[in-house]
PDB file of N, CA and C in Angstrom:
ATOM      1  N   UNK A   1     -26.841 -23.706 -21.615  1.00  0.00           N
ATOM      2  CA  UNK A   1     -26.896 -23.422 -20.212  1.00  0.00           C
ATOM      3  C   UNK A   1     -28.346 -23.392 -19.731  1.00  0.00           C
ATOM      4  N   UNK A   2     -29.012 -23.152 -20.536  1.00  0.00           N
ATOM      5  CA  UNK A   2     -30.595 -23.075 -19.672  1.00  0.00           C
ATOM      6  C   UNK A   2     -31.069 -24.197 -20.274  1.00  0.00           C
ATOM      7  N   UNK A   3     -30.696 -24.903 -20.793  1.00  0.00           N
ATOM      8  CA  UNK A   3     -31.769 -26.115 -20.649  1.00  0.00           C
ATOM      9  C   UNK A   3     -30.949 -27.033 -19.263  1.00  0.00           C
ATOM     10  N   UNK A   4     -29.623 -26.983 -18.967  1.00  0.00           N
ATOM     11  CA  UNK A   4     -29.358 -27.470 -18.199  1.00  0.00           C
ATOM     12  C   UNK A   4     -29.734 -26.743 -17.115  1.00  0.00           C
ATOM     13  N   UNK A   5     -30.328 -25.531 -16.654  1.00  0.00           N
ATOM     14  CA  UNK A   5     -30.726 -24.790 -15.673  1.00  0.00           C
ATOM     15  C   UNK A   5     -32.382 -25.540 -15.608  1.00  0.00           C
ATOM     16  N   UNK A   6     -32.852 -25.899 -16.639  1.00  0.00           N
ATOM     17  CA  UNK A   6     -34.017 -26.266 -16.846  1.00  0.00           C
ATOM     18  C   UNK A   6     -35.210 -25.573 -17.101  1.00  0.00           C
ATOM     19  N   UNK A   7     -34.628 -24.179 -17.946  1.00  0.00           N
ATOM     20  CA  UNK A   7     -35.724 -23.230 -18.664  1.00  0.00           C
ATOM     21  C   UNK A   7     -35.834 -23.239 -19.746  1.00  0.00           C
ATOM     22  N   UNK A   8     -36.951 -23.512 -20.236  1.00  0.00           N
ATOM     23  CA  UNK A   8     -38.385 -23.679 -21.176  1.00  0.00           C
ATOM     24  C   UNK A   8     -38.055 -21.794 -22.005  1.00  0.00           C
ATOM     25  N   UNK A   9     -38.517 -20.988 -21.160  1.00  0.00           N
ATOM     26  CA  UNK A   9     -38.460 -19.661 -22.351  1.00  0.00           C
ATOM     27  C   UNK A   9     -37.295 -18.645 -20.856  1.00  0.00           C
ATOM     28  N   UNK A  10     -36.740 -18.117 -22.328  1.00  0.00           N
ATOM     29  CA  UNK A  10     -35.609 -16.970 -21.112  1.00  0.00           C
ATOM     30  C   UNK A  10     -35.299 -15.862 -21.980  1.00  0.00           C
ATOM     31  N   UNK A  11     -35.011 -15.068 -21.611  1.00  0.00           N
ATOM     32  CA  UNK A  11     -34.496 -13.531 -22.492  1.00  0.00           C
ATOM     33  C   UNK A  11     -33.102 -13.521 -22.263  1.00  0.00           C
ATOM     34  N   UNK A  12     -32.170 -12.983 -23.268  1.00  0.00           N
ATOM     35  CA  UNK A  12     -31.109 -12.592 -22.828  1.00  0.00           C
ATOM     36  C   UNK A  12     -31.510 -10.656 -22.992  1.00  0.00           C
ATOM     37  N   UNK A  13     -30.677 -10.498 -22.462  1.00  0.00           N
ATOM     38  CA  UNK A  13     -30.834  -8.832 -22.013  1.00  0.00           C
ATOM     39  C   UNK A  13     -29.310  -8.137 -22.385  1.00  0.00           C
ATOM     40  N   UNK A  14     -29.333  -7.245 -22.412  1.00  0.00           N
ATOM     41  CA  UNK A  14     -28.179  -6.345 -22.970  1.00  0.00           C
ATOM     42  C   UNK A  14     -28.314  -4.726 -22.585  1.00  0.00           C
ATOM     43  N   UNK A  15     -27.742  -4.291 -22.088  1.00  0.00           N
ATOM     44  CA  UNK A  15     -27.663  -2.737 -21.867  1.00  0.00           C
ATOM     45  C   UNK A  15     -26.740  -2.104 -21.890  1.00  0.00           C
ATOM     46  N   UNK A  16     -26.187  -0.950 -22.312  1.00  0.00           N
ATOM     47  CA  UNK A  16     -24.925  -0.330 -21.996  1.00  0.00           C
ATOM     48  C   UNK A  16     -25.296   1.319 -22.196  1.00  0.00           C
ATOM     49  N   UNK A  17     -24.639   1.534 -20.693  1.00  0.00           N
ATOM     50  CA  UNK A  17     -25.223   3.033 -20.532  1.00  0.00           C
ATOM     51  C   UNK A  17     -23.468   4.143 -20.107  1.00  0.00           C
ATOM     52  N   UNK A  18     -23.887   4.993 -20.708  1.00  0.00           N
ATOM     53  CA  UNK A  18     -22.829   6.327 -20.080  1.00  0.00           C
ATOM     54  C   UNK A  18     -22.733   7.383 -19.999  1.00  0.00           C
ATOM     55  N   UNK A  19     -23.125   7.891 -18.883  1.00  0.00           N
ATOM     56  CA  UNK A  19     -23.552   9.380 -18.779  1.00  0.00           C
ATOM     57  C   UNK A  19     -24.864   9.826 -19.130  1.00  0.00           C
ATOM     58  N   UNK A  20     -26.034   8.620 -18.795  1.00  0.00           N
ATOM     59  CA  UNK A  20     -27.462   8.602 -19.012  1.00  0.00           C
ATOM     60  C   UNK A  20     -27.426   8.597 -20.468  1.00  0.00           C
ATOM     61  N   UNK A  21     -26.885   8.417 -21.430  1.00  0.00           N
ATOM     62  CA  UNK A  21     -27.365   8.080 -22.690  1.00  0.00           C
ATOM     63  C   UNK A  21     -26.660   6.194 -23.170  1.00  0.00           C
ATOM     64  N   UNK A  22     -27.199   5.767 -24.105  1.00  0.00           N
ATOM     65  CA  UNK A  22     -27.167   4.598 -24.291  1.00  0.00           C
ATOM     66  C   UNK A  22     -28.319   3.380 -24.975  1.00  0.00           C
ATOM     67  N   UNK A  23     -27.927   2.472 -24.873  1.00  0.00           N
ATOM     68  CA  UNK A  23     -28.755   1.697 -25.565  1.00  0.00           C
ATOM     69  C   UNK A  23     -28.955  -0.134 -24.989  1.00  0.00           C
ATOM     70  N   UNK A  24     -29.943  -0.061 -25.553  1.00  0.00           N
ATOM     71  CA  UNK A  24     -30.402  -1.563 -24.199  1.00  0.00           C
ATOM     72  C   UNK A  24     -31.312  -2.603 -25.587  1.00  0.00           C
ATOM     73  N   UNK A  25     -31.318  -3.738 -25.552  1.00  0.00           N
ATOM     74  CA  UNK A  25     -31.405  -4.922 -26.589  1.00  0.00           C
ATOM     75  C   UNK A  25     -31.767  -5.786 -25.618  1.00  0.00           C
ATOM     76  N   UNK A  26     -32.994  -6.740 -26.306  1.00  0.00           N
ATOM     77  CA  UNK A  26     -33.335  -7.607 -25.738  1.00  0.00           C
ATOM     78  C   UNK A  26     -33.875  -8.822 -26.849  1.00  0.00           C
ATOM     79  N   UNK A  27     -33.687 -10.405 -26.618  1.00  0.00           N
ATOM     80  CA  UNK A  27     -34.276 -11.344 -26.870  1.00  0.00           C
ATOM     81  C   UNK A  27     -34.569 -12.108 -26.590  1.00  0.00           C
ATOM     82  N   UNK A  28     -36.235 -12.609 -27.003  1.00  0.00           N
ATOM     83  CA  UNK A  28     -36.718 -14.050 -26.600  1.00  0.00           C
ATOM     84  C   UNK A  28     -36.225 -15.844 -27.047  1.00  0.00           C
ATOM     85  N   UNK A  29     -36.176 -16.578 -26.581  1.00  0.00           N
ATOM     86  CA  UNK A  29     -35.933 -18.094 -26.283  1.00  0.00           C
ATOM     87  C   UNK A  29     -36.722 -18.622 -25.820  1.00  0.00           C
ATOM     88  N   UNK A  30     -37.404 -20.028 -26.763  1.00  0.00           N
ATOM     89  CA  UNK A  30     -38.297 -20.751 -25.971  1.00  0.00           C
ATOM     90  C   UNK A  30     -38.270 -22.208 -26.504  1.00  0.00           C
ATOM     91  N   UNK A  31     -37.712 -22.473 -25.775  1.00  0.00           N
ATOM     92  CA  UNK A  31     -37.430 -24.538 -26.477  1.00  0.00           C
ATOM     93  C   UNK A  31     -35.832 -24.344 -27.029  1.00  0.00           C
ATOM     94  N   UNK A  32     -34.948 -22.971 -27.182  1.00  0.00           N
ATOM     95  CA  UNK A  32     -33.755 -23.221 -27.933  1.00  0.00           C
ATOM     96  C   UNK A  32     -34.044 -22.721 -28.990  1.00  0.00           C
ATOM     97  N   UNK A  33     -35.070 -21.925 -29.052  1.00  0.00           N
ATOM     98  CA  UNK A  33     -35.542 -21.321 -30.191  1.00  0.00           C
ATOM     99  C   UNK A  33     -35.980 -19.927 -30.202  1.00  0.00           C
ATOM    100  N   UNK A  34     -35.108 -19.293 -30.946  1.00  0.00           N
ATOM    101  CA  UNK A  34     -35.743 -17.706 -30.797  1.00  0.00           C
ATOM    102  C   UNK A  34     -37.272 -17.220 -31.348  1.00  0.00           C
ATOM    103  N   UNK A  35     -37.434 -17.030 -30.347  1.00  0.00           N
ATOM    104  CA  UNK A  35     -38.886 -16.607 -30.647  1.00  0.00           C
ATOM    105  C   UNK A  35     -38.750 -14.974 -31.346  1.00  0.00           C
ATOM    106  N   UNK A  36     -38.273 -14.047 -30.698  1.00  0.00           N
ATOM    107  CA  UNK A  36     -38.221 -12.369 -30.775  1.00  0.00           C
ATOM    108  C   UNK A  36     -36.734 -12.489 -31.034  1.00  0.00           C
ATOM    109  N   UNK A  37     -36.425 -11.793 -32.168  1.00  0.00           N
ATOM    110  CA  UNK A  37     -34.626 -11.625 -32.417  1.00  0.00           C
ATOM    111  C   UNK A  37     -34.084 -10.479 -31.636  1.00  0.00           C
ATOM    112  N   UNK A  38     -32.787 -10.638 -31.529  1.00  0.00           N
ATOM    113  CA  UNK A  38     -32.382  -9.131 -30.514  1.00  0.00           C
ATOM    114  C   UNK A  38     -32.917  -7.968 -31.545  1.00  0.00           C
ATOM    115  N   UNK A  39     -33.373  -7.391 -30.307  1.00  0.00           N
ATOM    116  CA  UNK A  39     -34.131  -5.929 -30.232  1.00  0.00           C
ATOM    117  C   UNK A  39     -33.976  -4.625 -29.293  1.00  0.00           C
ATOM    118  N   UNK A  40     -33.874  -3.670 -30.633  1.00  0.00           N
ATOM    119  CA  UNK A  40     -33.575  -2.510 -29.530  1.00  0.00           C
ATOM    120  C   UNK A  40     -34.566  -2.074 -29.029  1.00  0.00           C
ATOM    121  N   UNK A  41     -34.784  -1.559 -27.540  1.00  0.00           N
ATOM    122  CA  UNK A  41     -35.440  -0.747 -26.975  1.00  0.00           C
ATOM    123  C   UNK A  41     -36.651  -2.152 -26.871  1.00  0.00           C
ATOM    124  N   UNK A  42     -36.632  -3.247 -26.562  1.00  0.00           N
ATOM    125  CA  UNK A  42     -37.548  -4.795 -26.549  1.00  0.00           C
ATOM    126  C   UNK A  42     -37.689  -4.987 -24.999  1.00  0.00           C
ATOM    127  N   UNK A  43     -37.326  -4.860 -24.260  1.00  0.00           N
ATOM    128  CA  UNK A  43     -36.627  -5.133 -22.996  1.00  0.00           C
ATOM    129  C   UNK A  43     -38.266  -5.527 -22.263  1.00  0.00           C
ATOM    130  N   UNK A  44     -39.050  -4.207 -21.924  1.00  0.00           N
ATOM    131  CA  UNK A  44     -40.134  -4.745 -21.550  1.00  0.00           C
ATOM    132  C   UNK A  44     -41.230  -5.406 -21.676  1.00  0.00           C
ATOM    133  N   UNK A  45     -41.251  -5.056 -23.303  1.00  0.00           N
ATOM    134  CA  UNK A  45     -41.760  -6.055 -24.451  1.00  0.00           C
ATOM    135  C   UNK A  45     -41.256  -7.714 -24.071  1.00  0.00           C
ATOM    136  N   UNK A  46     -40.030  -7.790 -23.728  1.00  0.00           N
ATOM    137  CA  UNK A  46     -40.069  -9.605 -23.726  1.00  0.00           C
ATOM    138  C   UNK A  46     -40.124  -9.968 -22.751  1.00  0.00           C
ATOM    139  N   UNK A  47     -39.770  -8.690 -21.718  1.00  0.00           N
ATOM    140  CA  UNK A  47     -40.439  -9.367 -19.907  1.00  0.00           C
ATOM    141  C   UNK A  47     -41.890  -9.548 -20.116  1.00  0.00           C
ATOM    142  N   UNK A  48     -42.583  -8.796 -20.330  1.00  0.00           N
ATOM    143  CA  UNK A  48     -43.752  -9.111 -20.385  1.00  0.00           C
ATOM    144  C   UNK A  48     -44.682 -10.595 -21.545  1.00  0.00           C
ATOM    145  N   UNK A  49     -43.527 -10.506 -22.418  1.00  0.00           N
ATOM    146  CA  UNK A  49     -43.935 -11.885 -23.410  1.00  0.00           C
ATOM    147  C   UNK A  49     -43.634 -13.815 -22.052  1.00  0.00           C
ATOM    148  N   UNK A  50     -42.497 -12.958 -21.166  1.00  0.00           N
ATOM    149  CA  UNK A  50     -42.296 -14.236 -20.452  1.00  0.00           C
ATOM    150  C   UNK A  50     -43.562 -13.945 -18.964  1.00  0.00           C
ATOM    151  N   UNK A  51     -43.901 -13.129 -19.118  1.00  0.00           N
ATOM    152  CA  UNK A  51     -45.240 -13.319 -18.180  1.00  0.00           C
ATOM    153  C   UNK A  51     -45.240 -12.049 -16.782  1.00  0.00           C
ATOM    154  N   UNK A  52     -43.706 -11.418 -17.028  1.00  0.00           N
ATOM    155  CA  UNK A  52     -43.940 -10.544 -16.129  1.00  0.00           C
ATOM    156  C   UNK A  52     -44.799  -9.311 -16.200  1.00  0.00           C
ATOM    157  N   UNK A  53     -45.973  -9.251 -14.931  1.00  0.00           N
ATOM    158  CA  UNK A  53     -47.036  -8.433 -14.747  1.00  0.00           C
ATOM    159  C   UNK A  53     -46.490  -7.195 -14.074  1.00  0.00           C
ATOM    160  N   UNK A  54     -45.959  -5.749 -14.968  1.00  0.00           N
ATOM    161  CA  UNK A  54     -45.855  -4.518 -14.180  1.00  0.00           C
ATOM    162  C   UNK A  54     -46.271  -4.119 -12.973  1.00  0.00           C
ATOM    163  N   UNK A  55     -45.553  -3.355 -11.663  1.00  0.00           N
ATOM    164  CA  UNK A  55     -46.735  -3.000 -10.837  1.00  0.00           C
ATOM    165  C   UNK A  55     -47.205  -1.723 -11.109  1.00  0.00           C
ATOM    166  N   UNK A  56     -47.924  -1.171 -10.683  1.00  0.00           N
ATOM    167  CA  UNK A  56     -48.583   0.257 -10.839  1.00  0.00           C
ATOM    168  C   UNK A  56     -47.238   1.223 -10.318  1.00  0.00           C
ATOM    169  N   UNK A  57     -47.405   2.250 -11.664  1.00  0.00           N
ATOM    170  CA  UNK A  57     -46.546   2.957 -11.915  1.00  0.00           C
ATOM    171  C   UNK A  57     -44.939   2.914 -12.444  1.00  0.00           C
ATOM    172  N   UNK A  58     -44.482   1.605 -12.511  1.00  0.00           N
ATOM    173  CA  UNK A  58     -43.758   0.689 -12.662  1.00  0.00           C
ATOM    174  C   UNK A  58     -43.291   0.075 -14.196  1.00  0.00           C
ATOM    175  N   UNK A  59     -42.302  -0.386 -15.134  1.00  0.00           N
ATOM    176  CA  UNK A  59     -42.504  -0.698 -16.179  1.00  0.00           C
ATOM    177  C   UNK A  59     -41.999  -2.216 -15.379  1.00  0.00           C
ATOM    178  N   UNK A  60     -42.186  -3.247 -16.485  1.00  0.00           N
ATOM    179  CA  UNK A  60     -41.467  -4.520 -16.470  1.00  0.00           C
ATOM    180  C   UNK A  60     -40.146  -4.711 -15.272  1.00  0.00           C
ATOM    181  N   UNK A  61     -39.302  -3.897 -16.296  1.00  0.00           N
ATOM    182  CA  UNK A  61     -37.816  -3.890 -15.933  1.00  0.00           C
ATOM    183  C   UNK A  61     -37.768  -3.912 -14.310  1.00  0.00           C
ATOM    184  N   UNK A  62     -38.268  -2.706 -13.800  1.00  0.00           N
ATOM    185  CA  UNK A  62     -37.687  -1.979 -12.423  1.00  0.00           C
ATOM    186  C   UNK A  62     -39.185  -3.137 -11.353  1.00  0.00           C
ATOM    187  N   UNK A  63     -40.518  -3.994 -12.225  1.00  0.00           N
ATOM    188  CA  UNK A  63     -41.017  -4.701 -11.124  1.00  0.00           C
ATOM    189  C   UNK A  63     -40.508  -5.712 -10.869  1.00  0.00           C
ATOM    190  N   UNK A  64     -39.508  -6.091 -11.474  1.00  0.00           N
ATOM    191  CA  UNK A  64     -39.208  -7.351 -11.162  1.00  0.00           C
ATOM    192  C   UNK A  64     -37.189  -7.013 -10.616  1.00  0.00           C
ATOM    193  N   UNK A  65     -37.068  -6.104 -10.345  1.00  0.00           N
ATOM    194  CA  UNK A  65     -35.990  -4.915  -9.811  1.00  0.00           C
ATOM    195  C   UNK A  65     -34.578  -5.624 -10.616  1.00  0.00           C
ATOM    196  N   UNK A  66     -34.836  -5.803 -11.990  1.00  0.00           N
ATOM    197  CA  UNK A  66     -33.835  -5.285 -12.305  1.00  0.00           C
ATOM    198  C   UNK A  66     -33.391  -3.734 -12.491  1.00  0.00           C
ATOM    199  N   UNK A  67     -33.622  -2.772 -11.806  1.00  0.00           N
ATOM    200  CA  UNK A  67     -33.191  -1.549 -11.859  1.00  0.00           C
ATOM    201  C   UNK A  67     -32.137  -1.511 -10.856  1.00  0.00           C
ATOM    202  N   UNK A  68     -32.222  -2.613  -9.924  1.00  0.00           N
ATOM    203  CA  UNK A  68     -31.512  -2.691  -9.069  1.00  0.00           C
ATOM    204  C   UNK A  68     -29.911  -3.042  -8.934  1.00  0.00           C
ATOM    205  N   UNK A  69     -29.942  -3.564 -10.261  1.00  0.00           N
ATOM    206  CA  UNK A  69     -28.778  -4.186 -10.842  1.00  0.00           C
ATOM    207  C   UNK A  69     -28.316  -3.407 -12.216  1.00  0.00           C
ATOM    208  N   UNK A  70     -27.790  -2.259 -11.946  1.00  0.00           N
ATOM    209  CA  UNK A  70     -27.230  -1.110 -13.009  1.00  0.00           C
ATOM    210  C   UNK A  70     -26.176  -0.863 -12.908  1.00  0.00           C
ATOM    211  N   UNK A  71     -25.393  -1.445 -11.808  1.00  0.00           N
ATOM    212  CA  UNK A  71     -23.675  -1.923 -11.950  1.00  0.00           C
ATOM    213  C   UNK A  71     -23.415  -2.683 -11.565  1.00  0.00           C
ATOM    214  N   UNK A  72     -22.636  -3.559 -11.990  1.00  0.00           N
ATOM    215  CA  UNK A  72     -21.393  -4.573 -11.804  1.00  0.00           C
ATOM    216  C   UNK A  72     -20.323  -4.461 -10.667  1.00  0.00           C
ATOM    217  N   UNK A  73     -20.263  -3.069 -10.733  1.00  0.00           N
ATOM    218  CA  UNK A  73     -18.811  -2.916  -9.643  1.00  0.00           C
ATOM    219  C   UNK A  73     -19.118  -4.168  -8.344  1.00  0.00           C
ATOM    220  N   UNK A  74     -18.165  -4.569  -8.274  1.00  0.00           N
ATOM    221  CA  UNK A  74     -17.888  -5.594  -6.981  1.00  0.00           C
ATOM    222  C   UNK A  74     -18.913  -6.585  -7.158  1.00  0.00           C
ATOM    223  N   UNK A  75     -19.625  -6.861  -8.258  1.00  0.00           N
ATOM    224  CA  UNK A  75     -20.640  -8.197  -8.416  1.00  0.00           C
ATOM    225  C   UNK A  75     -19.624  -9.608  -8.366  1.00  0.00           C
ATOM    226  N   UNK A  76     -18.246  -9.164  -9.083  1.00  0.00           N
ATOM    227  CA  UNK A  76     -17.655 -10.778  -9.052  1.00  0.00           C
ATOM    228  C   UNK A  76     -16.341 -10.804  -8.130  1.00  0.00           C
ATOM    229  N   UNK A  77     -16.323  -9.797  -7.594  1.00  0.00           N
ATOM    230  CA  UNK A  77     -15.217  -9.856  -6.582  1.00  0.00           C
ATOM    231  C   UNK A  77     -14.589 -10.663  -5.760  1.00  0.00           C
ATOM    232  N   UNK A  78     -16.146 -12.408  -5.615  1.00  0.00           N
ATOM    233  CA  UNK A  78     -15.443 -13.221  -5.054  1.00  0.00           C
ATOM    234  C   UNK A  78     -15.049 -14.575  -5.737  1.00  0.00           C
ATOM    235  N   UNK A  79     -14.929 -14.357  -6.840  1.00  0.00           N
ATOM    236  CA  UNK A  79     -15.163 -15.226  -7.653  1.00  0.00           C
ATOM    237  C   UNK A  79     -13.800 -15.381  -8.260  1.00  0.00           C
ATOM    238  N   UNK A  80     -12.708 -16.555  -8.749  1.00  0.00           N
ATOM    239  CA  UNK A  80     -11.294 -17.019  -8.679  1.00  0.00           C
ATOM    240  C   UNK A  80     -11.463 -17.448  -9.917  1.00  0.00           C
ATOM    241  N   UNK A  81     -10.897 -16.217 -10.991  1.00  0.00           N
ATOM    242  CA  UNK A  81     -10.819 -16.762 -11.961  1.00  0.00           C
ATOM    243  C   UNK A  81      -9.386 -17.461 -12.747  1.00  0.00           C
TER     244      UNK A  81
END
Protein backbone atom coordinates (compact mmCIF):
# COMPACT_ATOMS: atom_id res chain seq x y z
CA UNK A 1 0.00 0.00 0.00
CA UNK A 2 2.58 2.70 0.40
CA UNK A 3 4.56 2.23 -2.33
CA UNK A 4 1.42 2.53 -4.25
CA UNK A 5 0.63 5.70 -2.07
CA UNK A 6 4.16 6.56 -3.13
CA UNK A 7 6.11 6.55 0.28
CA UNK A 8 9.77 6.11 0.47
CA UNK A 9 9.88 5.77 4.64
CA UNK A 10 6.47 5.39 6.89
CA UNK A 11 5.85 4.09 10.48
CA UNK A 12 3.19 1.91 11.32
CA UNK A 13 1.91 2.89 14.82
CA UNK A 14 -0.04 0.87 17.32
CA UNK A 15 -1.66 1.91 20.61
CA UNK A 16 -4.14 0.48 22.87
CA UNK A 17 -5.28 2.26 25.88
CA UNK A 18 -7.97 1.61 28.90
CA UNK A 19 -8.62 3.48 31.67
CA UNK A 20 -5.25 5.54 31.13
CA UNK A 21 -3.10 2.51 31.35
CA UNK A 22 -1.78 0.67 28.25
CA UNK A 23 0.68 0.24 25.74
CA UNK A 24 1.71 1.87 22.35
CA UNK A 25 4.42 0.14 19.59
CA UNK A 26 5.89 1.62 16.88
CA UNK A 27 7.88 0.80 13.49
CA UNK A 28 10.09 2.12 10.90
CA UNK A 29 9.91 1.36 6.84
CA UNK A 30 12.03 2.67 4.29
CA UNK A 31 12.23 1.25 0.64
CA UNK A 32 9.94 -1.93 2.05
CA UNK A 33 12.38 -2.39 4.45
CA UNK A 34 12.33 -2.26 8.11
CA UNK A 35 14.58 -0.11 9.30
CA UNK A 36 13.46 -0.05 13.45
CA UNK A 37 11.43 -3.40 14.34
CA UNK A 38 8.14 -2.92 16.30
CA UNK A 39 8.88 -1.22 19.45
CA UNK A 40 7.49 -0.55 22.64
CA UNK A 41 7.21 2.82 23.93
CA UNK A 42 9.28 3.89 19.98
CA UNK A 43 6.53 6.09 18.90
CA UNK A 44 8.42 9.39 19.15
CA UNK A 45 11.61 7.90 18.52
CA UNK A 46 10.40 6.99 14.83
CA UNK A 47 8.43 10.25 14.31
CA UNK A 48 11.31 11.90 14.81
CA UNK A 49 13.65 9.26 12.71
CA UNK A 50 10.99 10.29 9.74
CA UNK A 51 11.87 13.97 10.32
CA UNK A 52 9.21 15.18 12.57
CA UNK A 53 10.54 18.41 14.50
CA UNK A 54 8.66 18.66 18.16
CA UNK A 55 7.18 22.03 19.02
CA UNK A 56 8.14 23.57 22.29
CA UNK A 57 6.72 21.86 25.06
CA UNK A 58 5.29 19.29 22.86
CA UNK A 59 6.55 15.58 22.15
CA UNK A 60 6.49 14.22 18.42
CA UNK A 61 3.17 12.53 18.76
CA UNK A 62 0.72 15.47 19.92
CA UNK A 63 3.05 18.14 17.15
CA UNK A 64 2.04 16.67 14.48
CA UNK A 65 -1.69 16.12 16.45
CA UNK A 66 -1.90 12.81 16.49
CA UNK A 67 -3.26 13.27 20.03
CA UNK A 68 -6.04 14.31 18.27
CA UNK A 69 -6.96 11.07 17.04
CA UNK A 70 -7.41 8.84 20.41
CA UNK A 71 -10.74 7.43 19.24
CA UNK A 72 -12.23 5.82 16.52
CA UNK A 73 -15.81 6.19 17.59
CA UNK A 74 -17.68 7.38 14.39
CA UNK A 75 -14.24 7.56 12.26
CA UNK A 76 -15.85 4.92 9.72
CA UNK A 77 -19.37 5.52 10.02
CA UNK A 78 -19.56 6.41 6.43
CA UNK A 79 -17.95 3.93 4.98
CA UNK A 80 -20.16 0.56 3.25
CA UNK A 81 -18.67 -2.28 4.14
Amino acid sequence: MANQLGLKSYAIIRTEYFGGMGEQYATLYSNGNQLIPETENAINLILAALGVVKDKEKDEFDSIGLGDFRNFDGCFESYNY
